[in-house]
N, C-alpha and C. Protein backbone atom coordinates (compact mmCIF):
# COMPACT_ATOMS: atom_id res chain seq x y z
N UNK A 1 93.81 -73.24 -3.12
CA UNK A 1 93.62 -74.59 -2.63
C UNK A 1 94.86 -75.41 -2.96
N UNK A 2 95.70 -76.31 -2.05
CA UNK A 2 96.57 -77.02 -2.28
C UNK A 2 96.46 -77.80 -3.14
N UNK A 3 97.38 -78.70 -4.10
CA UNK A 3 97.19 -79.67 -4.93
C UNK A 3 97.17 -80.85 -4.19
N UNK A 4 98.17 -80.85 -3.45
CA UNK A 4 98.69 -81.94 -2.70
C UNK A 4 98.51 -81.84 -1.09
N UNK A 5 97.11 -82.78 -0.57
CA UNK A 5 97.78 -82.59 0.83
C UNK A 5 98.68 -83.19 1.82
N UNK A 6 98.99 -82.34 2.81
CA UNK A 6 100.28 -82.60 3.54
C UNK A 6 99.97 -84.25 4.52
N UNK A 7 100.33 -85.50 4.65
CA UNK A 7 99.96 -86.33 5.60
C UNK A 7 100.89 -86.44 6.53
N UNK A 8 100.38 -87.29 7.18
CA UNK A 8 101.10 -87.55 8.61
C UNK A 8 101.64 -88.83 8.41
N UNK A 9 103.01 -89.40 9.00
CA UNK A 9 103.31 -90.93 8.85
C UNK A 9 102.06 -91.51 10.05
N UNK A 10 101.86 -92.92 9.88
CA UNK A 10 100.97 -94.08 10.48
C UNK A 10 99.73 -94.71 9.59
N UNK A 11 99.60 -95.33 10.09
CA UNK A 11 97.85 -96.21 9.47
C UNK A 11 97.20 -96.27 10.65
N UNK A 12 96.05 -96.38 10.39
CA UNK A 12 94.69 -96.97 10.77
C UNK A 12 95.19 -98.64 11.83
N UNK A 13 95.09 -98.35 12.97
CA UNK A 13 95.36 -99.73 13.67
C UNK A 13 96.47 -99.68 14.47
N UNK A 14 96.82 -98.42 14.22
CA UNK A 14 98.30 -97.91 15.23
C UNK A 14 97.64 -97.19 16.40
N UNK A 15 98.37 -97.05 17.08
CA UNK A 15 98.04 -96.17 18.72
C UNK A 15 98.94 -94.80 19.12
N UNK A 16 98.48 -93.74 19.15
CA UNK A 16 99.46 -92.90 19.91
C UNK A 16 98.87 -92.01 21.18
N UNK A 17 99.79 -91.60 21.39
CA UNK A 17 99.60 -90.56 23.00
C UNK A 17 99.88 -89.41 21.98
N UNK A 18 99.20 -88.44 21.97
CA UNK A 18 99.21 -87.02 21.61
C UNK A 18 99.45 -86.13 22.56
N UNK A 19 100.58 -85.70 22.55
CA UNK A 19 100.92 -84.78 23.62
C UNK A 19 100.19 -82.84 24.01
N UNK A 20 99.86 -82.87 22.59
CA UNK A 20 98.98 -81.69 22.69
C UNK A 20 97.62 -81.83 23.23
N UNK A 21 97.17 -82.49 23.00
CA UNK A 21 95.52 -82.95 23.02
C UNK A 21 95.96 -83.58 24.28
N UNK A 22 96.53 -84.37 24.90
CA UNK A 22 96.53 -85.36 26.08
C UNK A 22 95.73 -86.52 26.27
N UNK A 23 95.59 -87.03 24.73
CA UNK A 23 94.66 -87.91 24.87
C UNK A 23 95.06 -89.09 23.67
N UNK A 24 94.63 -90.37 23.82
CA UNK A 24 94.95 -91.40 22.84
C UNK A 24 94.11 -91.19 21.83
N UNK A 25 95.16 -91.69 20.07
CA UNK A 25 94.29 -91.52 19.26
C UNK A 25 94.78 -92.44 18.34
N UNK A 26 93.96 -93.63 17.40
CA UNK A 26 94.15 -94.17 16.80
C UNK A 26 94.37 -93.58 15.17
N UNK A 27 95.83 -93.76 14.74
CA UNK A 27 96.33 -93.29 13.42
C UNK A 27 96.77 -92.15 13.46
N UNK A 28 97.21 -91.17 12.29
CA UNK A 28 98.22 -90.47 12.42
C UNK A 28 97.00 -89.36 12.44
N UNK A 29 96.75 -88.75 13.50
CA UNK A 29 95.53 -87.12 13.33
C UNK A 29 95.95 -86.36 13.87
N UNK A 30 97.45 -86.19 14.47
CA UNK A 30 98.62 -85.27 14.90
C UNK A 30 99.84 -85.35 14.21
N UNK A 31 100.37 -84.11 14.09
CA UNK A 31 101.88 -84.39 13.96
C UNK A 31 102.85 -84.99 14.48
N UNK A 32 103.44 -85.83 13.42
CA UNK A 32 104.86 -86.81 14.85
C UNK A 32 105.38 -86.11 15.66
N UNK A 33 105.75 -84.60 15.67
CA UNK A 33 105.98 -83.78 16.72
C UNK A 33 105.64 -83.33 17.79
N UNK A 34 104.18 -84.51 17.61
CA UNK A 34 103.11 -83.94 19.08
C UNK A 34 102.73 -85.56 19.57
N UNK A 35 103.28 -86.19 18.79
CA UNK A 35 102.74 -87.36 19.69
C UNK A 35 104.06 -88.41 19.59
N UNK A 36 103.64 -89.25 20.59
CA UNK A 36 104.38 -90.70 21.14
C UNK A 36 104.04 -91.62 20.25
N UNK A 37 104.35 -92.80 20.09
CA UNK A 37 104.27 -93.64 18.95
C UNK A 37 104.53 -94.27 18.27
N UNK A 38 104.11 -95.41 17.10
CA UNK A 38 103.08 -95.99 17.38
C UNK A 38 103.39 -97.47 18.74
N UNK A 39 101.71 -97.60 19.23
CA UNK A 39 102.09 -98.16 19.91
C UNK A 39 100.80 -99.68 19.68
N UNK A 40 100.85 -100.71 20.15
CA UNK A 40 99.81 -102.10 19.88
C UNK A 40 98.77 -101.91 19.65
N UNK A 41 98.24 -100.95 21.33
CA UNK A 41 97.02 -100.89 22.01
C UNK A 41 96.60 -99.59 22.19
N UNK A 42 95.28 -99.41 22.57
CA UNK A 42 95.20 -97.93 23.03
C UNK A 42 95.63 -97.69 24.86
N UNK A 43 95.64 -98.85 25.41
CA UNK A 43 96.04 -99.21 26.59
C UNK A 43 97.52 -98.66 27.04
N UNK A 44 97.89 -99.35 26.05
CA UNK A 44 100.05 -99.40 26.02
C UNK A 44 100.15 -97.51 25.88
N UNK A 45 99.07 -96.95 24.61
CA UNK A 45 99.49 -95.46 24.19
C UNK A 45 98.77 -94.61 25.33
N UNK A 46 97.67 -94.74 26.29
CA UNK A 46 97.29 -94.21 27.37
C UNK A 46 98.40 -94.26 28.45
N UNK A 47 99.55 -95.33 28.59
CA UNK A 47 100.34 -95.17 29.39
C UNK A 47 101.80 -94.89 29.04
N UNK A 48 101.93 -93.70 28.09
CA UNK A 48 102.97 -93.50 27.03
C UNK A 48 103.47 -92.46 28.32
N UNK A 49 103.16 -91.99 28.99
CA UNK A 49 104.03 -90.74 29.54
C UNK A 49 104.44 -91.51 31.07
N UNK A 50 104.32 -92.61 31.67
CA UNK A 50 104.39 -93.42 32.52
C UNK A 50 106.07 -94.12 32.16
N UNK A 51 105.48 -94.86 30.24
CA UNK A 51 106.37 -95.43 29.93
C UNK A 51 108.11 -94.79 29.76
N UNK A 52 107.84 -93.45 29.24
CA UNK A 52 108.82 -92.54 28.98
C UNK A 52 109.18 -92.17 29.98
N UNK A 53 108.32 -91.61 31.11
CA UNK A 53 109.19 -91.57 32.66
C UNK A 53 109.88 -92.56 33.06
N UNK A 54 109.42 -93.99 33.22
CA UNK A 54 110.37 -95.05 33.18
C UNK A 54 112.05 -95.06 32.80
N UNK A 55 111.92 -95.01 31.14
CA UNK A 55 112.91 -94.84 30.13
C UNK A 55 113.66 -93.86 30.59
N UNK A 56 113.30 -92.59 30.77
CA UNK A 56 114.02 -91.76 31.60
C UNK A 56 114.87 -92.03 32.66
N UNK A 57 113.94 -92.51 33.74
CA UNK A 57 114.96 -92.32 34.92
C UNK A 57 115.95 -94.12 34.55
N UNK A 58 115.48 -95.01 33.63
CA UNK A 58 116.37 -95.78 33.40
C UNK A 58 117.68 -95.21 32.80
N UNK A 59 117.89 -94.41 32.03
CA UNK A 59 118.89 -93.98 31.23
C UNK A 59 119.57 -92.62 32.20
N UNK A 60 119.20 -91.80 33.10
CA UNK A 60 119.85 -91.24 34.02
C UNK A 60 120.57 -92.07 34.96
N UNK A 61 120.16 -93.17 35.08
CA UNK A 61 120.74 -94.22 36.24
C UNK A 61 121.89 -95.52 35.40
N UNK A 62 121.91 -95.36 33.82
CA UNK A 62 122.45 -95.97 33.36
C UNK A 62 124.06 -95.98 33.65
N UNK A 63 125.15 -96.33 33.14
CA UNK A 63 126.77 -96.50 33.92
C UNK A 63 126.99 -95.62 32.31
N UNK A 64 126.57 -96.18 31.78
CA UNK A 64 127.20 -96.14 30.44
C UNK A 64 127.16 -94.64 30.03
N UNK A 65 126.05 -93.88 30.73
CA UNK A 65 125.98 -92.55 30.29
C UNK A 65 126.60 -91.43 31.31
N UNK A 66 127.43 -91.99 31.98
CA UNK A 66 128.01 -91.53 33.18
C UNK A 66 129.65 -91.51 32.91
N UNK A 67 130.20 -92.18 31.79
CA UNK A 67 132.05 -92.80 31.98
C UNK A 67 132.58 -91.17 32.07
N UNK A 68 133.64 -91.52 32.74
CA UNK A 68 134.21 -90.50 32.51
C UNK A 68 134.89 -90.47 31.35
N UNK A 69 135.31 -88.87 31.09
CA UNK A 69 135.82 -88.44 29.56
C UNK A 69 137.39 -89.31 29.26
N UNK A 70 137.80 -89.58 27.88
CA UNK A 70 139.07 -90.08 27.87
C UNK A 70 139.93 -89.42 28.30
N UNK A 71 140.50 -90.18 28.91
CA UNK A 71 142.42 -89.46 29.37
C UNK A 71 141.98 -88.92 31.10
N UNK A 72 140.85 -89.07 31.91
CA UNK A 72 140.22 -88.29 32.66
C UNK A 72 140.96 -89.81 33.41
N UNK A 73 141.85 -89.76 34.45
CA UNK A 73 142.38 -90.80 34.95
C UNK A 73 142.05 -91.13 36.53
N UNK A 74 141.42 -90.01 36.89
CA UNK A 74 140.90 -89.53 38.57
C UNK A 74 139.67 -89.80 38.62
N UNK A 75 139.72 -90.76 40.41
CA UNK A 75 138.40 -91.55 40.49
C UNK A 75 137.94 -90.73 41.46
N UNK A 76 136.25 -90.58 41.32
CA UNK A 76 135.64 -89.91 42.29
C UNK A 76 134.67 -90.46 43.24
């Protein structure tokens, strides 16, 4: 039997999207490695994979993640 058990970071009153389970769960009852997080509401964490698609195609469309390399002097 362990001495010590292992926890999860969050409290009680937080929100996440659990990516294994596919389902919202209030406080930490997954590993941070399986879920989104934390978020206000259970509302905001039900629409965590909406939100991250968002974020996504914002940051593919960003300029900034596009410059060309230094010394790269040719426009395309």
């Amino acid at each position: 039997m362990a001495l010590f058990k292992k926890r999860t970071v969050g409290k009680p009153g937080e929100w996440y999207y659990c990516l294994e389970h596919k389902k919202v769960e209030e406080g930490p009852d997954c590993p941070g490695k399986d879920r989104f997080g934390p978020y206000a509401s259970p509302d905001e964490a039900r629409h965590a994979m909406e939100t991250a698609a968002e974020r996504n195609l914002q940051w593919e469309n960003d300029p900034k993640w596009h410059d060309a390399p230094k010394g790269d002097t040719q426009e395309r």
